[in-house]
C-alpha atoms as a PDB file:
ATOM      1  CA  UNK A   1      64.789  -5.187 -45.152  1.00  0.00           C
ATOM      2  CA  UNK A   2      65.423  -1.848 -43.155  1.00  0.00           C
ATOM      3  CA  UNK A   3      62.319  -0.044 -44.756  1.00  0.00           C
ATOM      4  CA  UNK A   4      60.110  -3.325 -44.191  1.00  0.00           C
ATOM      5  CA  UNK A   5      61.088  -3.393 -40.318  1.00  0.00           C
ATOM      6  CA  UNK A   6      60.042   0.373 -40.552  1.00  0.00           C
ATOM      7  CA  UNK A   7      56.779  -0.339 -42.254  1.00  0.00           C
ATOM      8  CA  UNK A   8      56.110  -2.876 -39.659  1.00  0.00           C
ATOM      9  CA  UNK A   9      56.969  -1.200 -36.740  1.00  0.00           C
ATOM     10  CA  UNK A  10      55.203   1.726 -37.596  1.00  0.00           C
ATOM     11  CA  UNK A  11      52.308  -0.268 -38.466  1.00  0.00           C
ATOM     12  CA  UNK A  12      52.420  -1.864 -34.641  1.00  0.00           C
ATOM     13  CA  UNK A  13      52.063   1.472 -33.143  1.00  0.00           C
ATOM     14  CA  UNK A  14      49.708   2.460 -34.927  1.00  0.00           C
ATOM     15  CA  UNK A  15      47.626  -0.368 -33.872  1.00  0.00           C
ATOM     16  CA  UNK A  16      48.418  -0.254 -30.399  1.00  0.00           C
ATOM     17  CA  UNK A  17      47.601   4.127 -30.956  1.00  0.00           C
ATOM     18  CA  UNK A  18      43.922   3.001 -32.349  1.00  0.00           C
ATOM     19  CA  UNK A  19      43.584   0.190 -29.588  1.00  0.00           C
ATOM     20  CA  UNK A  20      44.219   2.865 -26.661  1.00  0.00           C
ATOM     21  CA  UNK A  21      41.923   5.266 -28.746  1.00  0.00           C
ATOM     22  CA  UNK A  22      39.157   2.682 -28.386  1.00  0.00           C
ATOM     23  CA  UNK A  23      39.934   1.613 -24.867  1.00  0.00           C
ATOM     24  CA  UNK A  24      39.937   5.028 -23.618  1.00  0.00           C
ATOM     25  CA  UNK A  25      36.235   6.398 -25.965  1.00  0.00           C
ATOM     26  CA  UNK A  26      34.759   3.139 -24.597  1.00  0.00           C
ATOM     27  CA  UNK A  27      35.550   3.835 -20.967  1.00  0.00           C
ATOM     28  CA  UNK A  28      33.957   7.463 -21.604  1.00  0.00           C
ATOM     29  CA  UNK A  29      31.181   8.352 -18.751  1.00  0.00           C
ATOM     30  CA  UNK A  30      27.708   8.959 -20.140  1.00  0.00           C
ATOM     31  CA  UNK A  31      25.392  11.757 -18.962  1.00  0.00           C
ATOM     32  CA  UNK A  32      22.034  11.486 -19.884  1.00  0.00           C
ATOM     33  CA  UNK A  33      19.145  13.922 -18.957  1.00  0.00           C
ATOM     34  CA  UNK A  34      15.562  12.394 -18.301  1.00  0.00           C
ATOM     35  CA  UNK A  35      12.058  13.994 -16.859  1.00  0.00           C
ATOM     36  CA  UNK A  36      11.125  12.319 -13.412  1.00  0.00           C
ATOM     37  CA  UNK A  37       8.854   9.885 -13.590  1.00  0.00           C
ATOM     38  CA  UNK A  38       6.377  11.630 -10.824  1.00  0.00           C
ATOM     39  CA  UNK A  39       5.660  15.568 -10.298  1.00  0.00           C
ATOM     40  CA  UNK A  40       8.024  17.647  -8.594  1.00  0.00           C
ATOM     41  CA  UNK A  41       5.592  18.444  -5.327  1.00  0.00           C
ATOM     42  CA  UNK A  42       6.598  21.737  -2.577  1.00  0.00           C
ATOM     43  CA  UNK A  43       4.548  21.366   0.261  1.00  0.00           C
ATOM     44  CA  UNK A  44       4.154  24.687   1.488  1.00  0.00           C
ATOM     45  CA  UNK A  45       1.157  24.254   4.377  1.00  0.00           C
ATOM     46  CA  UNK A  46       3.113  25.038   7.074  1.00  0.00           C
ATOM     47  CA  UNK A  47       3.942  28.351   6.061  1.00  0.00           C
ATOM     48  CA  UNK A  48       0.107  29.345   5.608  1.00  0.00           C
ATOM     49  CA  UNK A  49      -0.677  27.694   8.667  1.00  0.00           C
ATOM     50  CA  UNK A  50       1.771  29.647  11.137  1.00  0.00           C
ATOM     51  CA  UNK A  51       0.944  32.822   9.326  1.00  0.00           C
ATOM     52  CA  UNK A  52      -2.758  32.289   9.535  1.00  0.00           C
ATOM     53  CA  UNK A  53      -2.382  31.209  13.565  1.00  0.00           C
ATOM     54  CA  UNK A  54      -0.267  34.354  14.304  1.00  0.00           C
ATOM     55  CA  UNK A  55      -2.918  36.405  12.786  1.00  0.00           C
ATOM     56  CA  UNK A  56      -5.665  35.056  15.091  1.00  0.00           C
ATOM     57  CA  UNK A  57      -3.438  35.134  18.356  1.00  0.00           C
ATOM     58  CA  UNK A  58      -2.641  38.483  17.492  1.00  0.00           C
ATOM     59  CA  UNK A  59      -6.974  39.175  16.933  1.00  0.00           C
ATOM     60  CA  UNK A  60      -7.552  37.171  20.200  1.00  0.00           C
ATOM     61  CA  UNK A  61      -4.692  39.622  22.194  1.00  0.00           C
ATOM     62  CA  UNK A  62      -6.591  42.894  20.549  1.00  0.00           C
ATOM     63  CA  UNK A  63     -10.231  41.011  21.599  1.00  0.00           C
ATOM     64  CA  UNK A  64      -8.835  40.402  24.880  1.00  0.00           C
ATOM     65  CA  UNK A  65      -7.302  43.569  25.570  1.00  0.00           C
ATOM     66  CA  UNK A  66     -10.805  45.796  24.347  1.00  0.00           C
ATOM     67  CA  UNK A  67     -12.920  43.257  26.544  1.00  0.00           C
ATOM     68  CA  UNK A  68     -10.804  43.249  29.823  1.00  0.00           C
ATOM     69  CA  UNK A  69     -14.350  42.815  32.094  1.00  0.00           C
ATOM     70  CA  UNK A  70     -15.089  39.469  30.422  1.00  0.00           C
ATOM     71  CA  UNK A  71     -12.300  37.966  31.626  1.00  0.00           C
END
């Protein structure tokens, strides 16, 4: 009777073991990787803009400063 109650017991754990086991793969986050659906777009205008305006105020100051009399 002793080795049956073993059997049994044993057999309960294990059960409850491989129940937890389940509970705890099922409850696993997922990661998943995936390509955006639209391009990846870097504006960079603004930076060409600014640079190409400091350039010309810097042509206007050396215009200015050769032609002093027109102004």
């Amino acid at each position: 009777m002793r080795m049956r109650e073993a059997i049994v017991g044993a057999a309960k754990v294990m059960v409850v073991c491989g129940a937890a086991a389940m509970a705890v793969a099922a409850c696993e986050p997922t990661v998943r990787l995936a390509a955006p659906d639209k391009p990846i777009v870097i504006n960079l205008n603004v930076k060409i803009e600014r640079e190409v305006r400091v350039k010309v105020e810097r042509e206007i100051e050396d215009v200015i400063n050769e032609n002093k009399e027109i102004f």
